[in-house]
Protein backbone atom coordinates (compact mmCIF):
# COMPACT_ATOMS: atom_id res chain seq x y z
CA UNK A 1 128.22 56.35 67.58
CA UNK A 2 130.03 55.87 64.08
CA UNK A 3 126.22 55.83 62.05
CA UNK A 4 126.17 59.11 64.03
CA UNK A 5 128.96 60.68 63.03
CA UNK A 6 128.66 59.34 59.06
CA UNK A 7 124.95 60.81 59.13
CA UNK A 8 126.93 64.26 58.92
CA UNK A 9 128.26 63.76 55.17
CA UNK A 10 125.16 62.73 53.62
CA UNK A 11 125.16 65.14 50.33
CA UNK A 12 122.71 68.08 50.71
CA UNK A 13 122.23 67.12 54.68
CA UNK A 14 121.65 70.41 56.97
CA UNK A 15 124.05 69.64 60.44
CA UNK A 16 122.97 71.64 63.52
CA UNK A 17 124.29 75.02 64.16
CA UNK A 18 126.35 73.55 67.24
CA UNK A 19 128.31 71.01 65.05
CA UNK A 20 128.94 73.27 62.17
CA UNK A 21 130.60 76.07 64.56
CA UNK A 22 132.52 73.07 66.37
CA UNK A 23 133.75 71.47 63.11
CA UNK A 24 135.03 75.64 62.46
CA UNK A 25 136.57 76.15 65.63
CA UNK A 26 138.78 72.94 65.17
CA UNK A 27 139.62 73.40 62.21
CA UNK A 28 141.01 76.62 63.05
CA UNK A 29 142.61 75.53 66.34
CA UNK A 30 144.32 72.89 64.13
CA UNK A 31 146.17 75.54 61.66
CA UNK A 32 146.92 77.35 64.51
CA UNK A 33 148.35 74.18 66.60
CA UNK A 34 150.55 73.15 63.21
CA UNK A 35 151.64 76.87 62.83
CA UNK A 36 152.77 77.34 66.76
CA UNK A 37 154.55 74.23 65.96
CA UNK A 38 156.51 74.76 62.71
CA UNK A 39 157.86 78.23 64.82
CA UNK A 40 157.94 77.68 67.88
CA UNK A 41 159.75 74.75 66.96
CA UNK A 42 162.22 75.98 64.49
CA UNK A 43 161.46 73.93 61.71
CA UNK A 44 160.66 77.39 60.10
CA UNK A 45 162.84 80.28 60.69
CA UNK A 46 160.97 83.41 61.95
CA UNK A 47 162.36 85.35 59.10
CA UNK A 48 159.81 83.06 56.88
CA UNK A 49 157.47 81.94 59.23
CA UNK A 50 157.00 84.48 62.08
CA UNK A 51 155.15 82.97 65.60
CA UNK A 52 151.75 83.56 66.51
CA UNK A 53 153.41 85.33 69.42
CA UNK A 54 155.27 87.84 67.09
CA UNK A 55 152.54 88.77 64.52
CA UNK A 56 150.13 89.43 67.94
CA UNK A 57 153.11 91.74 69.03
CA UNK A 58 153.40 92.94 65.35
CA UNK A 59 149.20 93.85 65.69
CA UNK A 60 149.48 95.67 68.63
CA UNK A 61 152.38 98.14 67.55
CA UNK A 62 150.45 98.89 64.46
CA UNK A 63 147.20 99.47 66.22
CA UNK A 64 149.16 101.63 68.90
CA UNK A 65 150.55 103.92 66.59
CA UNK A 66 147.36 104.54 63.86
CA UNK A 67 148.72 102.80 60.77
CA UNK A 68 146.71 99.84 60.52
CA UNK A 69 143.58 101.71 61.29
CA UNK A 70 144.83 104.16 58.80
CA UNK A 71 145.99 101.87 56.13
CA UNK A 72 142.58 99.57 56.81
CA UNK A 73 140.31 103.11 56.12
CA UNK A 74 142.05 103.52 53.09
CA UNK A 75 141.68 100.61 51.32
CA UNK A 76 138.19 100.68 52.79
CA UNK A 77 137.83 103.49 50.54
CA UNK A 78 139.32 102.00 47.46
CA UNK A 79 137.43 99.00 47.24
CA UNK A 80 134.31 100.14 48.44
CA UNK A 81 134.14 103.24 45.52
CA UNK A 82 135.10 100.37 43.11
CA UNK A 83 132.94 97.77 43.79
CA UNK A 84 129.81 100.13 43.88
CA UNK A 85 130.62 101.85 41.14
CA UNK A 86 131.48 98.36 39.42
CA UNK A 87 128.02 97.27 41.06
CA UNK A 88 125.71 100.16 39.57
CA UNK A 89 126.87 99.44 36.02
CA UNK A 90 127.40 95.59 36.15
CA UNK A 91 124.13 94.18 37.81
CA UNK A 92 121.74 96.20 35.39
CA UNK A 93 123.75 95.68 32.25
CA UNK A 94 123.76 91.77 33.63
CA UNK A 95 120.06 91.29 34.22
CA UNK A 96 119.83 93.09 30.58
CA UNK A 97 122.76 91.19 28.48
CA UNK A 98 121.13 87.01 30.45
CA UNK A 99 117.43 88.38 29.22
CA UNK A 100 117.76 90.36 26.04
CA UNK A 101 118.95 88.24 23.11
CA UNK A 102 120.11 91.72 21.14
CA UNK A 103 121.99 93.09 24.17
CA UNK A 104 123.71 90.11 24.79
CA UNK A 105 124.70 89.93 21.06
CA UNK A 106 125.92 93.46 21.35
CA UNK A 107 127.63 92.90 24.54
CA UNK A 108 128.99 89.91 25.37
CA UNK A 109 132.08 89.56 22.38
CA UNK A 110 133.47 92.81 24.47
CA UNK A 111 132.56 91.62 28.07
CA UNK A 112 134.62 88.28 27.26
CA UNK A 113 137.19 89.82 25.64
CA UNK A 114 138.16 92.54 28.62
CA UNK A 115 137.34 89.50 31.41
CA UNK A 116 140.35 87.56 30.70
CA UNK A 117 142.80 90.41 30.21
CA UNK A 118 145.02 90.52 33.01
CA UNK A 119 144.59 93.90 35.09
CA UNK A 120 148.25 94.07 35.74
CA UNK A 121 149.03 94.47 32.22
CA UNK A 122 146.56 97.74 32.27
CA UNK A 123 148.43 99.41 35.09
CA UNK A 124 150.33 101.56 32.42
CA UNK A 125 147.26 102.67 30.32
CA UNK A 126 145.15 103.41 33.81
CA UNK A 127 148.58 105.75 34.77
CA UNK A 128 148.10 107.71 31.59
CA UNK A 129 144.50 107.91 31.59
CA UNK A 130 143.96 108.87 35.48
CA UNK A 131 147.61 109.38 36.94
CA UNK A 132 148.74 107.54 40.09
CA UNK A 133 146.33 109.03 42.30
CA UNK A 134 143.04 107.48 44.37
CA UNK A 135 141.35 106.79 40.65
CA UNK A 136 143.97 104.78 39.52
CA UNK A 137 143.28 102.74 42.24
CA UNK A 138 139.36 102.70 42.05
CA UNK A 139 140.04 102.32 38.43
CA UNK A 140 141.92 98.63 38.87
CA UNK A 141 139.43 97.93 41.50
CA UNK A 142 136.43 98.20 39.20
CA UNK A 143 137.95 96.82 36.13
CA UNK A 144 138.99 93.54 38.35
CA UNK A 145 135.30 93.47 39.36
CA UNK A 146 133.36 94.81 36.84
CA UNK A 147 133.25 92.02 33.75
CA UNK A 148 133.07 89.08 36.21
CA UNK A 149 130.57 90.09 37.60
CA UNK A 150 128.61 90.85 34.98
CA UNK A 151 128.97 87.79 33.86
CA UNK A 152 127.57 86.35 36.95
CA UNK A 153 124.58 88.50 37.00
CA UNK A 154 123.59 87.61 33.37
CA UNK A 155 124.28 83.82 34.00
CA UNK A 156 121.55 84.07 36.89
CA UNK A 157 119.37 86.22 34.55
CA UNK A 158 119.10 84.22 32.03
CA UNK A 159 118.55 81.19 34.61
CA UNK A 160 115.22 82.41 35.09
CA UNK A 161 112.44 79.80 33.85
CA UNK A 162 110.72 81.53 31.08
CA UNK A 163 107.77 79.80 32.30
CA UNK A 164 107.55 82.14 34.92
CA UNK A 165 107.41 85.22 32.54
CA UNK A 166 104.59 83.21 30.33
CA UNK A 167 102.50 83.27 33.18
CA UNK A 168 102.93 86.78 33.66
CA UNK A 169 101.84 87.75 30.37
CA UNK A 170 99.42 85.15 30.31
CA UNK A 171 97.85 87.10 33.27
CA UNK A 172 97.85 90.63 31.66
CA UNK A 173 101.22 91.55 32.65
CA UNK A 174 103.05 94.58 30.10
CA UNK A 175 106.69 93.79 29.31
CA UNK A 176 107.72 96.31 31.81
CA UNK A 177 105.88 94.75 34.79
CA UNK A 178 106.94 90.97 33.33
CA UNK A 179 110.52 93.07 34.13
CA UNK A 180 110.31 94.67 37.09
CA UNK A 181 107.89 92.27 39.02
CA UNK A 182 108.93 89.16 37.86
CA UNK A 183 112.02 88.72 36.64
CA UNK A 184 114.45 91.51 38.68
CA UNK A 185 112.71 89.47 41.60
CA UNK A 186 113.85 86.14 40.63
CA UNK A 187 117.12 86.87 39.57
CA UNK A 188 117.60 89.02 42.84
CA UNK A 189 118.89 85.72 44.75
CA UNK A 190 121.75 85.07 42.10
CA UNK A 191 122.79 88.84 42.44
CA UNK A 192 123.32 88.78 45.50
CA UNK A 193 125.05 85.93 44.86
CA UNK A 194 127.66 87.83 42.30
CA UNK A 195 127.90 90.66 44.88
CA UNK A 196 129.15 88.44 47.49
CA UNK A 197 131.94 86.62 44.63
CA UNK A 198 132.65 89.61 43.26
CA UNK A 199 133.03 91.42 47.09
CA UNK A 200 135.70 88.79 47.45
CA UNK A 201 137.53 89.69 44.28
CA UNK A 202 137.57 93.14 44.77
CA UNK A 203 139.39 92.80 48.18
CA UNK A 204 142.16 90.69 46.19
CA UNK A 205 142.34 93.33 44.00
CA UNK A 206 143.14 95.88 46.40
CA UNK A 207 146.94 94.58 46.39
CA UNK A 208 147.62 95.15 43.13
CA UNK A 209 145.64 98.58 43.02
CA UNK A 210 148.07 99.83 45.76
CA UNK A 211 151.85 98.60 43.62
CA UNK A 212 151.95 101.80 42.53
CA UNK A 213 152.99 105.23 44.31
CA UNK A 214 150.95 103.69 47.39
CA UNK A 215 151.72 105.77 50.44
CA UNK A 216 148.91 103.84 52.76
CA UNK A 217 146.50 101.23 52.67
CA UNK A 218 146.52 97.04 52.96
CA UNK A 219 148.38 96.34 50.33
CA UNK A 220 150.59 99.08 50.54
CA UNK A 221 150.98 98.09 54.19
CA UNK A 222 152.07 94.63 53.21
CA UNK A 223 154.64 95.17 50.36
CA UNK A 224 156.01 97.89 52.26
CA UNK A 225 157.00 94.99 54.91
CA UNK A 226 157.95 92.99 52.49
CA UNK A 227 160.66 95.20 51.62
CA UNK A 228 162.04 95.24 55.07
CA UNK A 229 161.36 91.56 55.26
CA UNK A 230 159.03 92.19 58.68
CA UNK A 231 157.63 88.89 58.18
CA UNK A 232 155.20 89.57 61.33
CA UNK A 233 153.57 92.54 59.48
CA UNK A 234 152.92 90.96 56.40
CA UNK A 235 151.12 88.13 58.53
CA UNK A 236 148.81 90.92 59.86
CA UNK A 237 148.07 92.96 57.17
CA UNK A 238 146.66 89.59 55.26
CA UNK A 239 145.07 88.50 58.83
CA UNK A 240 143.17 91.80 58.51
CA UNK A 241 142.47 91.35 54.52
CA UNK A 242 141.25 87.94 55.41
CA UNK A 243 138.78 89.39 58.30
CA UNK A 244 137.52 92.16 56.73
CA UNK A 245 136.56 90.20 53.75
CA UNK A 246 134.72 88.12 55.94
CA UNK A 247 133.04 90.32 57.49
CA UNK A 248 131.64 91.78 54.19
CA UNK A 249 130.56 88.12 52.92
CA UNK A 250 128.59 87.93 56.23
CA UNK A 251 127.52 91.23 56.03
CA UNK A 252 126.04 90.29 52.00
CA UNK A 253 125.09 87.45 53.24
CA UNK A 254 122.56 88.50 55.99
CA UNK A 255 121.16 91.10 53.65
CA UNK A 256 120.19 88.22 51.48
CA UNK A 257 118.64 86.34 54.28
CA UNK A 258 116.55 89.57 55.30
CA UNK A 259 115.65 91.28 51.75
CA UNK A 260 115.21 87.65 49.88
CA UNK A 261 112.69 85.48 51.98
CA UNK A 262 111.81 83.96 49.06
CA UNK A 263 115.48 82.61 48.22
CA UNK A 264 115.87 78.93 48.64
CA UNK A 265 119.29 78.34 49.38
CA UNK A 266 119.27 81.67 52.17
């Protein structure tokens, strides 16, 4: 019984479907065991801690009365504008700046500089450029995106064997079919990859985008219970940050598994 249990966390093992889903349903039935028992009893005041019980109760008023679907459909909005707009520049400047010496020797001083700049400290500039409105908001969204994942697509651009586009030309290929058929194809895998990381990011960012002269949305949602210290919101509007950001890595994820066959790791 114990060899059969160990057999589990052998490195690079696969584990049936069964075990993995029990191993995540236990794991969150623990947290929510220690929770229910740090409230429920009062080791945590509710003022800090709020009960399962209360942040349930909290849910329900907010989906009775509109504002979480409303706050959830704006931020919806907000991060999905950034991150596509982030997406459509990032991926082919990526594939461009990990294959093209020149490019990369153009680009990448810049790309490093602006990727460790903390977007906070742009808030001001992004109010004087584009006011306090939805773009300020897409604005912060992109930005927080935008260099890291560049970055990400160009690392799995230039991961691509160049053995691979050899044969190519070896074969008769032109540069622009060595491009397009060979290596977009293999570095496909490792952007989806970065879209699934940088998905992830962009939800995070969403907070910050909505600091200032938010009147709806996640974020706004959750500082504005701060405020009033309604602990039990601020448990559900992260609860719902948390989901939905799951539900886009799944969604990323299957999309992988469907348009990229030939991925390994899918």
């Amino acid at each position: 019984m114990a060899r059969s249990f160990w057999r589990y966390f052998e490195p690079k093992k696969e584990i049936p479907r069964r075990v993995y889903l029990t191993i995540s349903a236990s794991v969150g039935i623990l947290v929510l065991i220690f929770w229910s028992f740090l409230s429920y009893g009062g080791f945590v005041e509710g003022d800090f801690l709020p009960t399962p019980s209360a942040v349930l109760s909290a849910l329900f008023t907010l989906v009775a009365d509109g504002s979480l679907a409303r706050n959830a459909w704006a931020s919806f909005i907000e991060i999905m504008t950034g991150f596509i707009l982030s997406s459509l520049i990032a991926v082919p400047l990526g594939v461009l700046v990990g294959s093209f010496r020149v490019v990369q020797a153009a680009l990448e001083p810049i790309v490093n500089f602006f990727r460790y700049l903390p977007i906070s400290a742009l808030i001001p500039l992004l109010i004087l450029w584009v006011g306090i409105g939805l773009e300020e908001k897409i604005a912060i969204i992109f930005l927080g995106t935008f260099f890291n994942q560049l970055i990400m697509v160009a690392d799995a651009s230039a991961a691509v064997p160049s053995d691979l586009l050899d044969v190519a030309y070896t074969l008769g290929a032109n540069r622009r079919m060595v491009v397009s058929r060979v290596l977009v194809p293999a570095t496909m895998p490792g952007i989806m990859d970065a879209l699934r990381v940088s998905m992830g990011v962009a939800w995070t960012y969403v907070v910050i985008a909505e600091l200032v002269a938010s009147r709806e949305g996640l974020g706004y949602l959750v500082l504005n219970a701060s405020r009033g210290l309604y602990t039990d919101q601020i448990f559900v509007g992260i609860l719902v940050l948390g989901t939905l950001g799951l539900i886009f890595d799944r969604l990323l994820r299957l999309a992988k598994e469907r348009l990229l066959p030939w991925s390994s790791d899918v």
